[in-house]
PDB file of N, CA and C in Angstrom:
ATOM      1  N   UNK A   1     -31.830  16.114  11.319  1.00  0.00           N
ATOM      2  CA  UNK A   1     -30.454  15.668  11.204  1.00  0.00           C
ATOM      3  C   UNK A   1     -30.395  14.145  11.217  1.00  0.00           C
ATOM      4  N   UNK A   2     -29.612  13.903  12.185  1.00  0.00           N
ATOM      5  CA  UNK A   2     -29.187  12.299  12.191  1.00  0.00           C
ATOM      6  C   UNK A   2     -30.002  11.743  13.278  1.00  0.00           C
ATOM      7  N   UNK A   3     -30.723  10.558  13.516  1.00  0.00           N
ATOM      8  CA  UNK A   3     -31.503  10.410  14.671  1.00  0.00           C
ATOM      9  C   UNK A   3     -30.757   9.259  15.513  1.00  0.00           C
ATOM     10  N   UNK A   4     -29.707   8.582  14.859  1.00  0.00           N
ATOM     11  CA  UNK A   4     -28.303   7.932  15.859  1.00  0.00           C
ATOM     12  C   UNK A   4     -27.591   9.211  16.878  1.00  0.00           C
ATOM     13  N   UNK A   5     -27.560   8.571  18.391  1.00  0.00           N
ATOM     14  CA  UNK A   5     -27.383   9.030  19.285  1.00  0.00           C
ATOM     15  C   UNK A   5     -25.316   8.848  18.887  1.00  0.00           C
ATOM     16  N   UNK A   6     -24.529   9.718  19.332  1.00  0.00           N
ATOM     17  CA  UNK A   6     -23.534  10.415  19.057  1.00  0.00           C
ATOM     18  C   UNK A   6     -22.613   9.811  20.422  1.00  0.00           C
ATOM     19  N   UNK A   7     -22.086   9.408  21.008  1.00  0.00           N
ATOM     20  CA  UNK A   7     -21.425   8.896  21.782  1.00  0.00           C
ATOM     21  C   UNK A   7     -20.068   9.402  21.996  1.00  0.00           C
ATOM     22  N   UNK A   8     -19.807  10.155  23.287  1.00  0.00           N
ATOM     23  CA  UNK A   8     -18.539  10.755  23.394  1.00  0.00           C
ATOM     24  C   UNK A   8     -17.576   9.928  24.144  1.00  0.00           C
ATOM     25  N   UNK A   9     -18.452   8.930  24.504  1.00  0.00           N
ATOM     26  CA  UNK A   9     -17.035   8.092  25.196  1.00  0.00           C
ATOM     27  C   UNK A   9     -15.946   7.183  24.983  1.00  0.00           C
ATOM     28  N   UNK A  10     -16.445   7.026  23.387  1.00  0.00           N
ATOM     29  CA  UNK A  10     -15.899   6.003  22.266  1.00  0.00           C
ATOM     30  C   UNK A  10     -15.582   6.675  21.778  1.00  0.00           C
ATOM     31  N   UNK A  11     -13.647   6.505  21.603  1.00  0.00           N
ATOM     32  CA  UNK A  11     -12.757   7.167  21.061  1.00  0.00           C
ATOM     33  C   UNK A  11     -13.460   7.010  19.246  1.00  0.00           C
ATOM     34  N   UNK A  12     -13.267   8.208  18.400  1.00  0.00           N
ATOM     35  CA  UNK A  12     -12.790   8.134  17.535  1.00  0.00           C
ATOM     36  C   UNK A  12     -12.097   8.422  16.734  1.00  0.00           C
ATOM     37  N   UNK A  13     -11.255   7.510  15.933  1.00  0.00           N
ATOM     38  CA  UNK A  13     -10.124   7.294  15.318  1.00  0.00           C
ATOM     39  C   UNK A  13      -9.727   6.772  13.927  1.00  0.00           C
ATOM     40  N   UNK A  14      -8.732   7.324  12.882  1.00  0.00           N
ATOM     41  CA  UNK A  14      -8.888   6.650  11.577  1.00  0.00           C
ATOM     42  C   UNK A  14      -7.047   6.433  11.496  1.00  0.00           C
ATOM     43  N   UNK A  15      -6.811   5.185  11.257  1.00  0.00           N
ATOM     44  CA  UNK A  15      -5.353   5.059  10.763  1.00  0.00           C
ATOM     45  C   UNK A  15      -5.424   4.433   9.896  1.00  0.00           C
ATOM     46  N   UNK A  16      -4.782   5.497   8.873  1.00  0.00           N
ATOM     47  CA  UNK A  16      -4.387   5.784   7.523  1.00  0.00           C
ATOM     48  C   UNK A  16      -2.801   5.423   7.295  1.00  0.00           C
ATOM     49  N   UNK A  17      -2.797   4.733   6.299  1.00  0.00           N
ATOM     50  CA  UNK A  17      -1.266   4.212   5.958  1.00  0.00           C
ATOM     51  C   UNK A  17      -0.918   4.000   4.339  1.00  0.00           C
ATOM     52  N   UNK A  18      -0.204   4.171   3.805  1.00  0.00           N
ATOM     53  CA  UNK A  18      -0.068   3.827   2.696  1.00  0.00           C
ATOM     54  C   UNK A  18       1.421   3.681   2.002  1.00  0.00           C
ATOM     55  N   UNK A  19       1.757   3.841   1.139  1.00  0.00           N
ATOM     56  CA  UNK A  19       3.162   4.047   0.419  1.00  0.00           C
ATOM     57  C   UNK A  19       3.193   4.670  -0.275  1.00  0.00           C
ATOM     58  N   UNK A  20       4.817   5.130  -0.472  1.00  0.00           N
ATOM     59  CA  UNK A  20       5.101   6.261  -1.183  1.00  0.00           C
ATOM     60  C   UNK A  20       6.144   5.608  -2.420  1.00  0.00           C
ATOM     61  N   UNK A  21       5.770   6.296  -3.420  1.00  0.00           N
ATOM     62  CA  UNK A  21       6.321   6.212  -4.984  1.00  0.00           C
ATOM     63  C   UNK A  21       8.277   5.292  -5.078  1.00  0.00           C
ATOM     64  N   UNK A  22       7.635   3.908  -5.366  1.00  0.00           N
ATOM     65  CA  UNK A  22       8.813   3.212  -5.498  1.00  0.00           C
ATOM     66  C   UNK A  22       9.186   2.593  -4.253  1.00  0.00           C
ATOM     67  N   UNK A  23       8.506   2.697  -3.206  1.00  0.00           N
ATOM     68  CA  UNK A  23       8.555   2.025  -1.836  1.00  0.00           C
ATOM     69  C   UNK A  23       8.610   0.381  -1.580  1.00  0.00           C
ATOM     70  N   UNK A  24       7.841   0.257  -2.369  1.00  0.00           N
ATOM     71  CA  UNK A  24       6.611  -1.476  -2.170  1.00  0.00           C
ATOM     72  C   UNK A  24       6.527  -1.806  -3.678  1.00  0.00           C
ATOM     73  N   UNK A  25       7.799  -2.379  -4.695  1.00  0.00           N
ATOM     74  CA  UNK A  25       7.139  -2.474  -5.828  1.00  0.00           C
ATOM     75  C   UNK A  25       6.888  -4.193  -6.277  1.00  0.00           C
ATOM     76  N   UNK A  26       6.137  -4.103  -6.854  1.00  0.00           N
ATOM     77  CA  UNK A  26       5.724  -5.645  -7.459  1.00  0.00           C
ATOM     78  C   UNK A  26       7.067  -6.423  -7.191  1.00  0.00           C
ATOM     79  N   UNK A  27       7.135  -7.795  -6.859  1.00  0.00           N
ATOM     80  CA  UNK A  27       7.992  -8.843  -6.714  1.00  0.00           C
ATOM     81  C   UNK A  27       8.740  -8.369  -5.153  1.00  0.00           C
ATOM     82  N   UNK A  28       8.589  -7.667  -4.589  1.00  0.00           N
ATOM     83  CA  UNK A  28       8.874  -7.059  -3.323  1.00  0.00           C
ATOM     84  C   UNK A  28       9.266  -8.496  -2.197  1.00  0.00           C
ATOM     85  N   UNK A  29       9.999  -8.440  -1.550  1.00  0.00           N
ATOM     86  CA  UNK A  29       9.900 -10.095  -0.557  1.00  0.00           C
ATOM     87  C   UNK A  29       8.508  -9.404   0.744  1.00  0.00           C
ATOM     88  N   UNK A  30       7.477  -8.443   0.357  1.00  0.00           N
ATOM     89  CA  UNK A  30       6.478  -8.188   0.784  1.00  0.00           C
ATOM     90  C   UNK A  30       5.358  -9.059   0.598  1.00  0.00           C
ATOM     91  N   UNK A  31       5.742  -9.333  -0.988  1.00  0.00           N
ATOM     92  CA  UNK A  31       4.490  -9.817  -2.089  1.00  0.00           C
ATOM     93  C   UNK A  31       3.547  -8.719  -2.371  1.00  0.00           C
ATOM     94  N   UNK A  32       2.994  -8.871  -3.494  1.00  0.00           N
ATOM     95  CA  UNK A  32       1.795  -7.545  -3.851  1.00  0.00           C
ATOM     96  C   UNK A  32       0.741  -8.371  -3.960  1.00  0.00           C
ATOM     97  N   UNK A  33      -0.123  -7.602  -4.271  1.00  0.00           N
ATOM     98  CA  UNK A  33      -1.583  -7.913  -4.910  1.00  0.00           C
ATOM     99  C   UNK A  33      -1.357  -7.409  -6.632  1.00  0.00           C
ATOM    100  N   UNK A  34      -1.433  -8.338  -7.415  1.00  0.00           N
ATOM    101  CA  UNK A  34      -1.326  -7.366  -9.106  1.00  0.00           C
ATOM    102  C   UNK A  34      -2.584  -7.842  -9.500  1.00  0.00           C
ATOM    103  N   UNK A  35      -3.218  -7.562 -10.537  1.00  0.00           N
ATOM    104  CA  UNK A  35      -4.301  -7.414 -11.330  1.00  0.00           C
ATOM    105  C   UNK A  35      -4.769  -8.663 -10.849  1.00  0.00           C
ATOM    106  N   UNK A  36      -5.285  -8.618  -9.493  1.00  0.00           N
ATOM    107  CA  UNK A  36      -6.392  -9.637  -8.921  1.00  0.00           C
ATOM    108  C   UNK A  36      -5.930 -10.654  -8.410  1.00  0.00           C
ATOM    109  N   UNK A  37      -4.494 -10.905  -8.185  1.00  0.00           N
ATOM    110  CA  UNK A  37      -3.601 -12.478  -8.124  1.00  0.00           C
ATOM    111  C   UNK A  37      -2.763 -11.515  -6.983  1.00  0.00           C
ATOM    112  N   UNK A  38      -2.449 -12.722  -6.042  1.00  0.00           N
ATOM    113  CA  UNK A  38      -1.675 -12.449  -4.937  1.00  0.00           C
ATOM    114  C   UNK A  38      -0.355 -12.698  -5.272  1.00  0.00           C
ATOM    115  N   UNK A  39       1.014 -11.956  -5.256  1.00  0.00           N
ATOM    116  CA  UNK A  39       2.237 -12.796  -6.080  1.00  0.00           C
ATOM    117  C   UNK A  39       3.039 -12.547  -4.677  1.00  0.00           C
ATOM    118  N   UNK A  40       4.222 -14.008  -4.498  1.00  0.00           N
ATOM    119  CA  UNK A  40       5.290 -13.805  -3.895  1.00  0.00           C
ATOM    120  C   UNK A  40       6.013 -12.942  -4.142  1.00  0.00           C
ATOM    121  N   UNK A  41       7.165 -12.772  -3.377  1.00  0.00           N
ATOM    122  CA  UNK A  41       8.459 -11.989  -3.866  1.00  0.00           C
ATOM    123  C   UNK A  41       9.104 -13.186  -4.735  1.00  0.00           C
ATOM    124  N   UNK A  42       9.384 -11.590  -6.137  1.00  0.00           N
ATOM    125  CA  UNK A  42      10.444 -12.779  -7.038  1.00  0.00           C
ATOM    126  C   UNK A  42      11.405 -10.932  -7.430  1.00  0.00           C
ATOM    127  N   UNK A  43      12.595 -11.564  -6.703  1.00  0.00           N
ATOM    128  CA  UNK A  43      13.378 -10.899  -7.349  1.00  0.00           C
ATOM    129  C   UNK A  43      13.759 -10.276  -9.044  1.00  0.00           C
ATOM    130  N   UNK A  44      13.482 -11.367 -10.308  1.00  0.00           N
ATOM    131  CA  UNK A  44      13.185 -10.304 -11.110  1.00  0.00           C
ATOM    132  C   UNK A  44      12.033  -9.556 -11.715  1.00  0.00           C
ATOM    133  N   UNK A  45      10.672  -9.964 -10.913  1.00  0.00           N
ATOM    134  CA  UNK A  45       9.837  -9.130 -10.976  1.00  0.00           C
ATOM    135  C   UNK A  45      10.242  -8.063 -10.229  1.00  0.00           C
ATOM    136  N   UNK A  46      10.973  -7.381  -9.152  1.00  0.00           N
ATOM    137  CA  UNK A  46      11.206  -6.166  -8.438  1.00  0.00           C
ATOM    138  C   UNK A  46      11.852  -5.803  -9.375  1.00  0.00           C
ATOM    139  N   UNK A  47      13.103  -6.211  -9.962  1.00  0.00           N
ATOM    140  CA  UNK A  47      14.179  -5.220 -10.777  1.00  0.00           C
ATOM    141  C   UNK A  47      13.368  -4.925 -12.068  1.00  0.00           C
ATOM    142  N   UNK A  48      12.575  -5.751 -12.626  1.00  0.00           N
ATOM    143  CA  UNK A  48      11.811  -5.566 -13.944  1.00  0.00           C
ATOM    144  C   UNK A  48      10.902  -3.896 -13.386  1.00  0.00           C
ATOM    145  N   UNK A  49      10.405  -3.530 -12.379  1.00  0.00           N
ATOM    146  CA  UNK A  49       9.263  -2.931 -11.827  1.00  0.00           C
ATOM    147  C   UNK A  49      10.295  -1.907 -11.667  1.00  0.00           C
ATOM    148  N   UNK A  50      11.682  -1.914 -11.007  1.00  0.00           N
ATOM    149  CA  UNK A  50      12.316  -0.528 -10.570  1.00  0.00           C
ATOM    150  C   UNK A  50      12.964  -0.486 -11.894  1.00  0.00           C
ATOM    151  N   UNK A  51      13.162  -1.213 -13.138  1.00  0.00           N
ATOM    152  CA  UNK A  51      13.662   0.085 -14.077  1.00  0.00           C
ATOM    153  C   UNK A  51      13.081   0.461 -14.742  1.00  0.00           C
ATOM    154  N   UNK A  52      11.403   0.601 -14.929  1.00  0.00           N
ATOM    155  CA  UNK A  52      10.491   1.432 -15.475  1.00  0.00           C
ATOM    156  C   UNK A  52      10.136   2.567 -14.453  1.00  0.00           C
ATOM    157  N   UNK A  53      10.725   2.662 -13.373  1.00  0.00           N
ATOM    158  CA  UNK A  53      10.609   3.418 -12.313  1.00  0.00           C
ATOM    159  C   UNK A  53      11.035   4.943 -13.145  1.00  0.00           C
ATOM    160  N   UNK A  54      10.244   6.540 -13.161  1.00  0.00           N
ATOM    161  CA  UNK A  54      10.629   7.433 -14.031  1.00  0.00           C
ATOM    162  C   UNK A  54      11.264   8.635 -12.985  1.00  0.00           C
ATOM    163  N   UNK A  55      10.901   8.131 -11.970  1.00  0.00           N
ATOM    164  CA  UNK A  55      12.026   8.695 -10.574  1.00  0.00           C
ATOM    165  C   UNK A  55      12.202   8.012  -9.688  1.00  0.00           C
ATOM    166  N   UNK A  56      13.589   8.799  -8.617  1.00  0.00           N
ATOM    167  CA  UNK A  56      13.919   7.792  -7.726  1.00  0.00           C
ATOM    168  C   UNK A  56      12.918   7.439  -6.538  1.00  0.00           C
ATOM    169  N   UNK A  57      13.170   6.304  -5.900  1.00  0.00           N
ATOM    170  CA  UNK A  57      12.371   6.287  -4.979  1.00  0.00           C
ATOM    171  C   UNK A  57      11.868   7.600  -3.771  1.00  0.00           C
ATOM    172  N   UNK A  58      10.330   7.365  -3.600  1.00  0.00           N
ATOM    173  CA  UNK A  58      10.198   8.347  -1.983  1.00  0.00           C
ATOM    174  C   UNK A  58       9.854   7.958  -1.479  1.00  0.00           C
ATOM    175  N   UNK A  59      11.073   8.333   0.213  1.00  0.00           N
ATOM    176  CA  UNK A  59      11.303   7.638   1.309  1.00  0.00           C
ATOM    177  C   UNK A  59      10.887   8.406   2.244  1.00  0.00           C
TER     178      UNK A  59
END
């Protein structure tokens, strides 16, 4: 098997987070990450991003 010793006294733990469809979109006052470039929030990059949106947001 594995020859690393297994340790029960060290919690383990995974937190997982993410977003859901139309949540976080580009130009966000979050900022995104887009194709490799870090961008501020710009208001008409968000509205440009929510009306190609092909459903409503999930919250």
């Amino acid at each position: 098997m594995n020859d690393r010793e297994f340790i029960t006294g060290e919690p383990l733990a995974y937190f997982l987070t993410w977003t859901s469809y139309g949540t976080w979109l580009p130009g966000d006052e979050l900022g995104c990450w887009h194709e490799g470039e870090w961008h501020q929030a710009s208001e008409l990059f968000r509205e440009m991003a929510a009306s190609e949106m092909k459903e409503p947001a999930f919250a």
